[in-house]
Protein backbone atom coordinates (compact mmCIF):
# COMPACT_ATOMS: atom_id res chain seq x y z
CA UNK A 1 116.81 5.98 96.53
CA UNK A 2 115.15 5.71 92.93
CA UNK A 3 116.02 7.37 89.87
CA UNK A 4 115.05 7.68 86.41
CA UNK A 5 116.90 5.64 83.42
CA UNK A 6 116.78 4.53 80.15
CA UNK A 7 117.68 0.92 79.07
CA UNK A 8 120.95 1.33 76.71
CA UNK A 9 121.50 -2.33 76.39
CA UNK A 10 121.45 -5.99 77.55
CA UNK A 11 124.06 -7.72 79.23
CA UNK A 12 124.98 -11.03 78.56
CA UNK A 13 123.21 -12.45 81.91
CA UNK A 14 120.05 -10.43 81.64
CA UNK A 15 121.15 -7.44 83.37
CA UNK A 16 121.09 -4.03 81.63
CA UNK A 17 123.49 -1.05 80.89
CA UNK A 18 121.34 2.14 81.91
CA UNK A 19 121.63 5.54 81.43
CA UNK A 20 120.72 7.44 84.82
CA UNK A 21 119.53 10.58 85.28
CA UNK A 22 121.05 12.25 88.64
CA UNK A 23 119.28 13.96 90.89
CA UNK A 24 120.08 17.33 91.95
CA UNK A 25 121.49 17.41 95.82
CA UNK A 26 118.65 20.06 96.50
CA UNK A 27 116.07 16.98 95.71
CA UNK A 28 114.14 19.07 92.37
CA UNK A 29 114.70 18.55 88.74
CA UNK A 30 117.58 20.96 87.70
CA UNK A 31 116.13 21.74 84.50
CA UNK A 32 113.44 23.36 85.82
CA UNK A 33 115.04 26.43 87.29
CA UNK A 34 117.57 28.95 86.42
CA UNK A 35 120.65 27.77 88.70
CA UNK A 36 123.60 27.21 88.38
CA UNK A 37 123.22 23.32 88.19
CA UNK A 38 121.16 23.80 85.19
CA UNK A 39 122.86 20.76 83.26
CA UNK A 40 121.38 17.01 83.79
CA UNK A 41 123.87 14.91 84.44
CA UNK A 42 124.14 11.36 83.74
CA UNK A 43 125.98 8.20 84.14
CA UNK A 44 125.48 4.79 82.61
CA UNK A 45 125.76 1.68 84.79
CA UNK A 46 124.74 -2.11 84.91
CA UNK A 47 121.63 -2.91 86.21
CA UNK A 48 120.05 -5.85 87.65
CA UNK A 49 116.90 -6.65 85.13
CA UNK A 50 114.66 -8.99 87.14
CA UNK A 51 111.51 -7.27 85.20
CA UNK A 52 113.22 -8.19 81.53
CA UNK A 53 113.16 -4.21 80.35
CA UNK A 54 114.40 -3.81 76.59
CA UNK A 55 116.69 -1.47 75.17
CA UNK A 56 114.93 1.93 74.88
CA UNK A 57 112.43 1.34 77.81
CA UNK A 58 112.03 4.18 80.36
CA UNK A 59 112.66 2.55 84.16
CA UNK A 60 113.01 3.66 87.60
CA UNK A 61 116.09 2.15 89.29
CA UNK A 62 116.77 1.35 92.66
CA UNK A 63 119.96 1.87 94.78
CA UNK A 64 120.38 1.55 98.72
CA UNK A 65 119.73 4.62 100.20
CA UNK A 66 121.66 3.87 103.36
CA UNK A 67 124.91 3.49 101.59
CA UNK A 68 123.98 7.00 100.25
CA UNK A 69 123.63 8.50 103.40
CA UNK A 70 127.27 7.05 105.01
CA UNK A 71 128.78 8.16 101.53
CA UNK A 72 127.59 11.36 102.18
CA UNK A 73 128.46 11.29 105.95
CA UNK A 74 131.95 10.52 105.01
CA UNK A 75 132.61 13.52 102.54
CA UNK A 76 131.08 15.70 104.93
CA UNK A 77 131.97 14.67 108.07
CA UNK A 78 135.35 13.80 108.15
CA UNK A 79 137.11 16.91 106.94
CA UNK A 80 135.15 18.41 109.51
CA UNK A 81 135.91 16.56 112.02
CA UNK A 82 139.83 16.59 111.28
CA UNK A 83 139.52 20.21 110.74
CA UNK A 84 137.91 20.66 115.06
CA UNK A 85 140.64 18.22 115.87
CA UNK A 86 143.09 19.70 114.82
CA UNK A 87 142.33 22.95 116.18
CA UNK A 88 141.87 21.60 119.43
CA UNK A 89 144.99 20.33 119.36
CA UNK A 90 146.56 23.55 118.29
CA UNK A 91 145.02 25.28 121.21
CA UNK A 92 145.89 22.08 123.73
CA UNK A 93 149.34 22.41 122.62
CA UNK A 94 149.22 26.28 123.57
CA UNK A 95 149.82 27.43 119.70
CA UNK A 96 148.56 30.98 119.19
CA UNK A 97 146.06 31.80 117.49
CA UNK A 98 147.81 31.53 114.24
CA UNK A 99 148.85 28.43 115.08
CA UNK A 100 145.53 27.06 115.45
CA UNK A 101 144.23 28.34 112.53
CA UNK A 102 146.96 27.10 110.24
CA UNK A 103 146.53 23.51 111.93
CA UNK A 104 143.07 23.90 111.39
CA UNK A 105 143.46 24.25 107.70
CA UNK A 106 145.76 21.42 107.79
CA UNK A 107 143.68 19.18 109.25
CA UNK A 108 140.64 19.79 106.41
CA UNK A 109 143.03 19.38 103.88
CA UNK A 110 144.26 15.96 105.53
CA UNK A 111 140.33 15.12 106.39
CA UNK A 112 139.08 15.64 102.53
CA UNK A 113 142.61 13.79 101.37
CA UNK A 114 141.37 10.67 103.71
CA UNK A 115 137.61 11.43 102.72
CA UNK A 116 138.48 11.11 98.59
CA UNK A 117 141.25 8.37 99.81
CA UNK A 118 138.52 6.08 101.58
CA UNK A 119 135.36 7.05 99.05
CA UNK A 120 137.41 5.74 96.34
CA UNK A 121 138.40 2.26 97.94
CA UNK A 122 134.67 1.95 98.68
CA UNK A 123 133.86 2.08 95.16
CA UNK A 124 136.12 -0.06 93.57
CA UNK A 125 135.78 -2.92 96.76
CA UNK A 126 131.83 -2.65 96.28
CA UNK A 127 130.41 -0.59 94.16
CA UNK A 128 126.54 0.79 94.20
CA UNK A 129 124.04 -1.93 92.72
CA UNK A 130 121.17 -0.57 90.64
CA UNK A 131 117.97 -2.56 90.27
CA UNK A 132 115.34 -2.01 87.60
CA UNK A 133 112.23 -1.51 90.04
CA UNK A 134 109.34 -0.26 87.48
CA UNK A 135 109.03 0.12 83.77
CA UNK A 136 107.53 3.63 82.82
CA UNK A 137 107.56 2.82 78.61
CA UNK A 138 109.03 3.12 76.00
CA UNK A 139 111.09 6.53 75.44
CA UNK A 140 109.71 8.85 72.64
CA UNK A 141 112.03 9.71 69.83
């Protein structure tokens, strides 16, 4: 996946801080329409530099889409997953229907607990790397 950044400074071992610009999850530039998402976001992270960019510089990182996709998986999928589970076991166990339901909600609220539990050892154990891929200039003042 790339995304545009600006340079904010050097590291000590030639890598760079960068400011990234985050993509909307619809895939289109936010600022362009009238939604709700309206606001860029951004985040600033170290970079590896192998194309010596200076403070300033517009680049296009790099990070690895596939570890993206199974972030994404995760959030999604396992709330949703606890939340059938646990509504199959409501009705295996012969719970009425209020039963089920209320185990049902359990369940998602256990699945997203596990979801935000597991996303944030991920990210502290090994975090995203960002690689400076192109340089597009200098930014305009």
């Amino acid at each position: 996946m790339t995304q545009n950044a600006i340079v904010e400074k050097l590291a000590g071992n030639g890598d760079a801080m960068v400011r990234v610009y985050q993509k909307s999850a619809c895939g289109h530039d936010c600022s362009d329409c009238s939604g709700v998402c309206g606001a860029k976001k951004t985040i600033t992270v170290l970079a590896r530099n192998p194309l010596k960019a200076g403070p300033g510089d517009l680049v296009t990182v790099e990070t690895a889409t596939g570890r993206i996709i199974r972030a994404a998986a995760l959030v999604y999928l396992l709330p949703l997953s606890a939340l059938l589970v646990s509504c199959l076991l409501g009705y295996i166990l012969g719970g009425s229907e209020t039963v089920q339901a209320l185990a049902g909600v359990g369940g998602l609220v256990l699945g997203c607990a596990a979801a935000v539990a597991v996303n944030r050892f991920i990210r502290r154990d090994k975090p995203l790397e960002y690689t400076i891929i192109n340089i597009d200039g200098e930014q305009e003042e």
